[in-house]
N, C-alpha and C. Protein backbone atom coordinates (compact mmCIF):
# COMPACT_ATOMS: atom_id res chain seq x y z
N UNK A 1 21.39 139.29 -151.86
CA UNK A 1 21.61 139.80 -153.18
C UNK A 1 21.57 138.67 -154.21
N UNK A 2 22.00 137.41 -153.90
CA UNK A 2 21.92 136.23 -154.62
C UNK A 2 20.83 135.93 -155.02
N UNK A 3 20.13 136.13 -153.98
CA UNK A 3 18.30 136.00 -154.22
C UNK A 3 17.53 136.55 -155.23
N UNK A 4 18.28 138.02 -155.29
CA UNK A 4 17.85 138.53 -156.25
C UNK A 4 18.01 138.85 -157.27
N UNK A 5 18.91 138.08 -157.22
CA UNK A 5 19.78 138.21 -158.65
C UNK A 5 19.24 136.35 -159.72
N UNK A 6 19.04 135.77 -158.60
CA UNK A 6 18.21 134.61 -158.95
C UNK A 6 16.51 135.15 -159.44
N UNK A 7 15.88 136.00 -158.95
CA UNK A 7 14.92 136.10 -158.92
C UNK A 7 14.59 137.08 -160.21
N UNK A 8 15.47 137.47 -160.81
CA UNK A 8 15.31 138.50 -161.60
C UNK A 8 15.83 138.00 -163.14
N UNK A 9 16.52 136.55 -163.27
CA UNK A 9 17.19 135.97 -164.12
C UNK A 9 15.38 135.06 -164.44
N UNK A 10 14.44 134.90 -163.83
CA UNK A 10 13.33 134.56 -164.03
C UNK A 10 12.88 135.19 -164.86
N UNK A 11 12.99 136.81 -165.02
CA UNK A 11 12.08 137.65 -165.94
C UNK A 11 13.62 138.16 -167.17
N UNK A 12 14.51 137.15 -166.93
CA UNK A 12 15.32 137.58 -168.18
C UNK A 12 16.23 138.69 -167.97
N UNK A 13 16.48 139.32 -167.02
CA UNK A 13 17.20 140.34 -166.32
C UNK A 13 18.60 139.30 -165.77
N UNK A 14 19.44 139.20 -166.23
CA UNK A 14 20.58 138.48 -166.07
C UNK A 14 21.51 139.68 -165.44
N UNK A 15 21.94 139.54 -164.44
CA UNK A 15 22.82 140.80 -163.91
C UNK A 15 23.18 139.83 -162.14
N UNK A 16 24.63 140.24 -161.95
CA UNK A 16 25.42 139.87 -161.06
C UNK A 16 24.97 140.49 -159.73
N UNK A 17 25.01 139.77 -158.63
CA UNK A 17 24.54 139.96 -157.48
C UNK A 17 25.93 141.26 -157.16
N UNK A 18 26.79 141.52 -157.54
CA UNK A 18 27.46 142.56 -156.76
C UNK A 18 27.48 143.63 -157.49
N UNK A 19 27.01 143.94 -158.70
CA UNK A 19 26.21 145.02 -159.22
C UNK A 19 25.22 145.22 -158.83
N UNK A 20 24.46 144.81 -158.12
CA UNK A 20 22.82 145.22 -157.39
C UNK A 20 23.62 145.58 -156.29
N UNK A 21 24.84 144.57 -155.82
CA UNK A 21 25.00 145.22 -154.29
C UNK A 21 25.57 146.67 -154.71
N UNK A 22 26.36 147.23 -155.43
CA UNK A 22 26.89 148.22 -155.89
C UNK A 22 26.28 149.00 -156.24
N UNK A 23 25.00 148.88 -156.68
CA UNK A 23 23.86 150.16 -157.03
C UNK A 23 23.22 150.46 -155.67
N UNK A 24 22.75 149.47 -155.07
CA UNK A 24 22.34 149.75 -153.75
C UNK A 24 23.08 151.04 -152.88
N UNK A 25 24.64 150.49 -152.76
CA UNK A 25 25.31 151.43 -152.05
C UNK A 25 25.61 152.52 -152.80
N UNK A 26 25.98 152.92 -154.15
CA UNK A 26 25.14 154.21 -154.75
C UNK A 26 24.14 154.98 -154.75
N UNK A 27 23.02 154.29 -154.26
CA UNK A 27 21.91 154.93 -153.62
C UNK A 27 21.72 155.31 -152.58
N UNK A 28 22.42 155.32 -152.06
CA UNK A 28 22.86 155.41 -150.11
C UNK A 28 22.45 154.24 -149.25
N UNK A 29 21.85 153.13 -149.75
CA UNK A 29 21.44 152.21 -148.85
C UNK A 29 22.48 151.22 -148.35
N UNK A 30 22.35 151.33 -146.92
CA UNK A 30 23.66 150.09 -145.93
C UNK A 30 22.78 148.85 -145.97
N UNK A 31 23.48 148.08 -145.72
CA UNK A 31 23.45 146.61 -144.82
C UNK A 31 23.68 146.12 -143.74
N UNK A 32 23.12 146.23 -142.66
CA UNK A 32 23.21 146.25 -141.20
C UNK A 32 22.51 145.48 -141.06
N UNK A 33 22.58 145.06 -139.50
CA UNK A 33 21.81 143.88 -139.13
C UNK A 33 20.70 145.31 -138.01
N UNK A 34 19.74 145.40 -138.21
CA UNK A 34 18.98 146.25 -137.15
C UNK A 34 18.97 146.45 -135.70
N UNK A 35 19.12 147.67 -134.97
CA UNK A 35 19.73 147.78 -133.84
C UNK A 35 18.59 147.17 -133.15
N UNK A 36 18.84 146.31 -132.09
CA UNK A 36 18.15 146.05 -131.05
C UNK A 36 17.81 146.34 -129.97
N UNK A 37 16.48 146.67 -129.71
CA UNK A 37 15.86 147.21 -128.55
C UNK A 37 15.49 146.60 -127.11
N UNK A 38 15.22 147.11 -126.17
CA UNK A 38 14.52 146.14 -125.33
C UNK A 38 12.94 146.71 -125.63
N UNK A 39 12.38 145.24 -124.58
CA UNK A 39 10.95 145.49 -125.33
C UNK A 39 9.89 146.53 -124.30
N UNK A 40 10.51 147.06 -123.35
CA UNK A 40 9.95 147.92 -123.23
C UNK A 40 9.27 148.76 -123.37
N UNK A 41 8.22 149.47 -123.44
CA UNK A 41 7.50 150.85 -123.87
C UNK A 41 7.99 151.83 -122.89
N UNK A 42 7.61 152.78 -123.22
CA UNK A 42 7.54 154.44 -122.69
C UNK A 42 6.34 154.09 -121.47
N UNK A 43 5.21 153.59 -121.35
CA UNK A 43 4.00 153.34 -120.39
C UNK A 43 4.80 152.20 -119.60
N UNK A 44 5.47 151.35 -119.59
CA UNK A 44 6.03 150.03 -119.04
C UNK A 44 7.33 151.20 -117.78
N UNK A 45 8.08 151.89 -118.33
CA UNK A 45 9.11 152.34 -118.13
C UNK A 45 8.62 154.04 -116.93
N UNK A 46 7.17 154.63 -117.37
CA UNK A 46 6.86 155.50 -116.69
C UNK A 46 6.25 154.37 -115.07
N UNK A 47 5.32 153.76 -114.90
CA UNK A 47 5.02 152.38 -114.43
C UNK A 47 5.90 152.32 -113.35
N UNK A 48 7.82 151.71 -113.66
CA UNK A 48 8.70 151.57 -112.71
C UNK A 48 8.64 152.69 -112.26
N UNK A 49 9.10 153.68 -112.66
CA UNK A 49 9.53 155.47 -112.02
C UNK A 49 8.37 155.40 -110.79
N UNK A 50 7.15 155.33 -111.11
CA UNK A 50 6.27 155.50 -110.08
C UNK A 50 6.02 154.87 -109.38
N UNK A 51 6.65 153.37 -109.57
CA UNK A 51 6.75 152.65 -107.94
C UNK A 51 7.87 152.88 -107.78
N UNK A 52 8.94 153.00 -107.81
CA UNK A 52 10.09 153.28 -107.24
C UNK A 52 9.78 154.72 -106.36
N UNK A 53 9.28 155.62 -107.16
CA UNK A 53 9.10 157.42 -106.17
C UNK A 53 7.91 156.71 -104.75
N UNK A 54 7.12 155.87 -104.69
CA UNK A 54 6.18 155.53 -104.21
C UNK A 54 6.78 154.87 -103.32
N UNK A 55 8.08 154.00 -103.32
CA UNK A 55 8.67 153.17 -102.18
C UNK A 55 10.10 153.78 -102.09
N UNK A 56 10.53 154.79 -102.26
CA UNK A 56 11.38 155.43 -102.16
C UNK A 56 12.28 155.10 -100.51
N UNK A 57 11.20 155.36 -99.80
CA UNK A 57 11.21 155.58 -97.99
C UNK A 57 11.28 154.21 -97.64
N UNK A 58 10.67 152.97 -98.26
CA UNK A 58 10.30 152.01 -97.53
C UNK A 58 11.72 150.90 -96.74
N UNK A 59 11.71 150.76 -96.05
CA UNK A 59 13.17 149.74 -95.19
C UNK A 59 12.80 148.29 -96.49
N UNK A 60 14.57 148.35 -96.94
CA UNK A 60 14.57 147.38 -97.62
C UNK A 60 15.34 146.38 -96.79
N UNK A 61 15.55 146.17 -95.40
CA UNK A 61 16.16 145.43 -95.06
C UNK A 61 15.79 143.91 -95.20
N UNK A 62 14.64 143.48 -95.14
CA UNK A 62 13.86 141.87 -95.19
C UNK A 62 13.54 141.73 -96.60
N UNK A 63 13.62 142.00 -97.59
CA UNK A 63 13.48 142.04 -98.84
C UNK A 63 14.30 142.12 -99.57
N UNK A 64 14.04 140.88 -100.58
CA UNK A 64 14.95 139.87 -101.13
C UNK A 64 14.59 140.41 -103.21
N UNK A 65 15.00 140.73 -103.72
CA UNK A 65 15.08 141.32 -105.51
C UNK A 65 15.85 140.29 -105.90
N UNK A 66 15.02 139.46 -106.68
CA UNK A 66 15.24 138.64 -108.21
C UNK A 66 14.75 139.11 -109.25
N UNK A 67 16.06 138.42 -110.14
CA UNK A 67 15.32 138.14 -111.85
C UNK A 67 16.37 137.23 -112.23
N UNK A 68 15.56 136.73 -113.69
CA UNK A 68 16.05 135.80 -114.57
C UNK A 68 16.53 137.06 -115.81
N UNK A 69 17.36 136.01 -115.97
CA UNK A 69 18.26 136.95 -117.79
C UNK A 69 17.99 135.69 -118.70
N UNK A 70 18.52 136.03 -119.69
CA UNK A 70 18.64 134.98 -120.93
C UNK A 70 19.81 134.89 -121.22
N UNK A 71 20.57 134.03 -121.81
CA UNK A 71 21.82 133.87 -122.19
C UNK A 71 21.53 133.26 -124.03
N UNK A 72 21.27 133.99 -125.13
CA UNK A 72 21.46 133.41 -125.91
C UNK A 72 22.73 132.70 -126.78
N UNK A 73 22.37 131.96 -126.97
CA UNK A 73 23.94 131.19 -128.01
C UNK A 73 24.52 131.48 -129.36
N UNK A 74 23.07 131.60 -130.01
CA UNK A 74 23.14 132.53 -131.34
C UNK A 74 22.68 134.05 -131.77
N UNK A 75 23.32 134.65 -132.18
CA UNK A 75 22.01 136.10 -132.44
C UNK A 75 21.60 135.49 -134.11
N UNK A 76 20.32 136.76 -133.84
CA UNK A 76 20.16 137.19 -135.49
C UNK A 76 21.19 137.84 -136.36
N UNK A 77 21.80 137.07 -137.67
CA UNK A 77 23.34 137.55 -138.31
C UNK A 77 22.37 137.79 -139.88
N UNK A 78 21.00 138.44 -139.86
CA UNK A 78 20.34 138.32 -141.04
C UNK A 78 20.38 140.12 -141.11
N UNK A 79 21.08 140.41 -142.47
CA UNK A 79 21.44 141.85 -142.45
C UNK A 79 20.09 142.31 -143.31
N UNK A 80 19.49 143.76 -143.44
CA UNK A 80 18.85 144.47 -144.26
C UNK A 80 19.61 145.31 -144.95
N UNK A 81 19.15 145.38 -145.77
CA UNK A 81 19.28 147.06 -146.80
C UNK A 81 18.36 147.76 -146.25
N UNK A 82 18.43 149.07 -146.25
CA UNK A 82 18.05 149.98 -145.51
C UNK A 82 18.47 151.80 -146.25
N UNK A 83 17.61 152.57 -146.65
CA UNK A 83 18.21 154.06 -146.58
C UNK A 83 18.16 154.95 -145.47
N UNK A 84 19.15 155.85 -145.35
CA UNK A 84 18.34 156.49 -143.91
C UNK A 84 18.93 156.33 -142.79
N UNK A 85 17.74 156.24 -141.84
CA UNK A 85 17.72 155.69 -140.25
C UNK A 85 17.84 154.56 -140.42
N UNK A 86 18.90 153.82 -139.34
CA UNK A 86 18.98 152.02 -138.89
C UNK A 86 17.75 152.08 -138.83
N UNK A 87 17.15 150.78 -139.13
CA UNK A 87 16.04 150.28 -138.78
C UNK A 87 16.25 149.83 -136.99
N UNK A 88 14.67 149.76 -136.47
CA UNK A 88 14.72 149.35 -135.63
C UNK A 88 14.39 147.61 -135.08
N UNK A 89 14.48 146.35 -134.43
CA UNK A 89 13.93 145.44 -134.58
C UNK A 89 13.59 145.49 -133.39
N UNK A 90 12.64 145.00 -132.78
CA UNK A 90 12.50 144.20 -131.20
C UNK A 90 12.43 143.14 -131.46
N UNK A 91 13.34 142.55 -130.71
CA UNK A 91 13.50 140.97 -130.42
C UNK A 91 12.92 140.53 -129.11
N UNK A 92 11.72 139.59 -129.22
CA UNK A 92 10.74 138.66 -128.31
C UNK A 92 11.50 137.78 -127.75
N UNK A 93 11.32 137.30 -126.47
CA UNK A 93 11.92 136.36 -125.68
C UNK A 93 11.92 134.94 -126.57
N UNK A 94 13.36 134.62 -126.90
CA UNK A 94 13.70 133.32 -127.50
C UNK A 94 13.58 132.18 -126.63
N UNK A 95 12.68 130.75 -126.53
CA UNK A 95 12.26 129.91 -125.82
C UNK A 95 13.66 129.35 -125.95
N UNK A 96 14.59 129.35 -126.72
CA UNK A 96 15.56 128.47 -127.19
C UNK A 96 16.88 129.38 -126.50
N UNK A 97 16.86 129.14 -125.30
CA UNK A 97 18.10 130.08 -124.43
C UNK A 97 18.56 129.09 -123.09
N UNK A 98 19.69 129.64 -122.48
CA UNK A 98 20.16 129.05 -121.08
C UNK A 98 19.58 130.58 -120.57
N UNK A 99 18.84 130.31 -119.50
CA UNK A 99 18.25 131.18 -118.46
C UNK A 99 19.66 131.36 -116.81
N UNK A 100 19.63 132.41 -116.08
CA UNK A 100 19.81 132.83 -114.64
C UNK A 100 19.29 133.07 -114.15
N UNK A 101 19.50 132.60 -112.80
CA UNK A 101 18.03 133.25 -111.60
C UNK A 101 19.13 133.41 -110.91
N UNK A 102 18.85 134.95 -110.21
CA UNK A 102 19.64 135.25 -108.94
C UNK A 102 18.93 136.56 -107.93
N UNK A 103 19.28 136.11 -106.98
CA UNK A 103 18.78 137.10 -105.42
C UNK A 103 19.51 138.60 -105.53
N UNK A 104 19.03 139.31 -104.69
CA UNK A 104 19.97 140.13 -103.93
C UNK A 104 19.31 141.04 -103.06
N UNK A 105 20.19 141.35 -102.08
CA UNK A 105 19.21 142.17 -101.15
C UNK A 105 20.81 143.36 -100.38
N UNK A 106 20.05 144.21 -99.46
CA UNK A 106 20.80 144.91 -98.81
C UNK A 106 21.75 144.18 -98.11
N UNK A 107 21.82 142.70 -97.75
CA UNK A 107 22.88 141.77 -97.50
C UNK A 107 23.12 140.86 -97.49
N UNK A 108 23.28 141.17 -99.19
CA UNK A 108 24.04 139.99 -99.86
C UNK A 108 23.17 139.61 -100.90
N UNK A 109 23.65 138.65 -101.90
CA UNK A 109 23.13 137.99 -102.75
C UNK A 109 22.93 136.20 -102.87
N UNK A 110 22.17 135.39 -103.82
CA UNK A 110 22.20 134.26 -103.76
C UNK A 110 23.49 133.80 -104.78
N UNK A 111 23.42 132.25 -105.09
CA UNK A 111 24.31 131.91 -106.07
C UNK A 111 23.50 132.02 -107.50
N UNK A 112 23.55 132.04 -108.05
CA UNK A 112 23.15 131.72 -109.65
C UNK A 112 22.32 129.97 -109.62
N UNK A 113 20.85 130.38 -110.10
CA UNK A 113 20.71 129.23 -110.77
C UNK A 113 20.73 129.35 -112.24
N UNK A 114 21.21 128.05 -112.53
CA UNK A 114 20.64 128.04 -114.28
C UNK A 114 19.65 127.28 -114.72
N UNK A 115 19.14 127.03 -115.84
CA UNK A 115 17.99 126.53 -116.60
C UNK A 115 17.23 127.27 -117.93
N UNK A 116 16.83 125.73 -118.17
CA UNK A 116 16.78 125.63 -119.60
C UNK A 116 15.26 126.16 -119.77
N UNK A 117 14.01 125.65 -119.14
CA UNK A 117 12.82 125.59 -119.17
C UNK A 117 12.05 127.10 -119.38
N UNK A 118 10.91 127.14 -119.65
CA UNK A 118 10.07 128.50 -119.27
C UNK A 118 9.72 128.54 -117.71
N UNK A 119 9.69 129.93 -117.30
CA UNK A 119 9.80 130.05 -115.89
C UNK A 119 8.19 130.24 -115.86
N UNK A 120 7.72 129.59 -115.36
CA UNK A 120 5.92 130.29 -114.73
C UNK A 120 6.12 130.11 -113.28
N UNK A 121 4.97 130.14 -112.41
CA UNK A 121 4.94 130.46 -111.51
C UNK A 121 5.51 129.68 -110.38
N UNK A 122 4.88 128.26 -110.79
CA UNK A 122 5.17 127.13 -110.31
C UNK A 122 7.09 126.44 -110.27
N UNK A 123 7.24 126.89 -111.16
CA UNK A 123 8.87 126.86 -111.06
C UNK A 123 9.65 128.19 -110.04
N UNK A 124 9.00 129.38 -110.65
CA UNK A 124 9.40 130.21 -109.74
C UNK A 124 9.49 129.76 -108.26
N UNK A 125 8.82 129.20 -107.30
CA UNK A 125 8.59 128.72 -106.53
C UNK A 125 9.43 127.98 -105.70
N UNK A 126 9.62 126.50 -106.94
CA UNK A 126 10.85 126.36 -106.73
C UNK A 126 11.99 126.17 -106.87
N UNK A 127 12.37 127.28 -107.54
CA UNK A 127 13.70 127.92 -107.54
C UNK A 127 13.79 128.60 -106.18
N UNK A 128 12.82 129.24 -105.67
CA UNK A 128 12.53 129.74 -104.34
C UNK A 128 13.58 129.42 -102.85
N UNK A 129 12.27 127.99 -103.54
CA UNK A 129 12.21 126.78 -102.76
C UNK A 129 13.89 126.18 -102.05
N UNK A 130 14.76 126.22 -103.27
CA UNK A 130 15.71 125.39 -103.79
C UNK A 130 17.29 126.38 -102.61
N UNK A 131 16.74 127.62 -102.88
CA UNK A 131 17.45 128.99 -102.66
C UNK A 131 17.19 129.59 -101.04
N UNK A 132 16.07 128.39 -100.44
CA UNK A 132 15.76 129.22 -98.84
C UNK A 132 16.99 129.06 -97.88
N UNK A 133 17.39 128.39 -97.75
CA UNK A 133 18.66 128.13 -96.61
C UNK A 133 19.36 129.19 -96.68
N UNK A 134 19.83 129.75 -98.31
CA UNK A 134 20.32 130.97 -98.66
C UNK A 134 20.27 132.23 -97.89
N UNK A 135 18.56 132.19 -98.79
CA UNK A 135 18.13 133.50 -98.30
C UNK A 135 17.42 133.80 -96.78
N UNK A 136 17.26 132.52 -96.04
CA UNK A 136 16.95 132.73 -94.99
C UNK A 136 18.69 133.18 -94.13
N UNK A 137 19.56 132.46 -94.22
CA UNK A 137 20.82 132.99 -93.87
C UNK A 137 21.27 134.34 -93.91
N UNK A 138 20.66 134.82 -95.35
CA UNK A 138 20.77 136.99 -95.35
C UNK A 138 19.83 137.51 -94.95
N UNK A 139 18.82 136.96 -94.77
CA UNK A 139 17.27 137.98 -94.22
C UNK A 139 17.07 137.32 -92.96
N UNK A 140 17.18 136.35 -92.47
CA UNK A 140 16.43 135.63 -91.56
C UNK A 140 15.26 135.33 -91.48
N UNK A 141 14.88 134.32 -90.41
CA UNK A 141 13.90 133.14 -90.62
C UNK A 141 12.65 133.73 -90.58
N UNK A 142 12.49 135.13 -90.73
CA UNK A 142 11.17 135.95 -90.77
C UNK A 142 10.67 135.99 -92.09
């Protein structure tokens, strides 16, 4: 609102940033920060359903399920005006996070790794790598 109250003292319009905020909310418009989504689609999300119905039957006993999460430190604290419906935002994977990697299977799970880096393949690996004594201990040496 400062902004625009700066921006409008340019064309000679002198008026207080909490009278704009005050007309705003007379007009019905909030200030929210926009709800956040995952980035999923509807095609991404039909995709799982149909391998999951597809391996429904299959013995999960030797098979080991990872993923990495993100741990961010900061969020986005940048609010909109808005009438209406919340807006929606999707938020893209922030390079600037502490990452988790962890196992799990029908018996048992690994410990937690952490890290800072982007995961490609080659790291995947070994993190793997790092985690076999583990996971050979719940699945065995097969």
């Amino acid at each position: 609102m400062r902004n625009l109250a700066v921006k409008l003292s340019k064309y000679d319009v002198n008026i207080s940033y909490v009278t704009i905020k005050r007309h705003l909310n007379e007009l019905g418009y909030k200030n929210q920060l926009p709800i956040g989504t995952p980035m999923l689609t509807e095609a991404h999300k039909a995709k799982r359903v149909e391998w999951a119905k597809k391996h429904i039957n299959d013995s999960w006993e030797k098979t080991l399920f990872s993923d990495e999460t993100a741990f961010q430190l900061f969020r986005n604290t940048i609010k909109h005006w808005y009438k209406g419906q919340r807006p929606t935002k999707r938020f893209p994977k922030n390079r600037q996070k502490v990452f988790a990697w962890g196992g799990f299977s029908v018996r048992g799970r690994t410990s937690l790794f952490y890290f800072t880096q982007i995961m490609d393949a080659k790291f995947y690996v070994e993190i793997l790598e790092k985690h076999l004594q583990e996971i050979n201990s719940m699945l065995g040496n097969n």
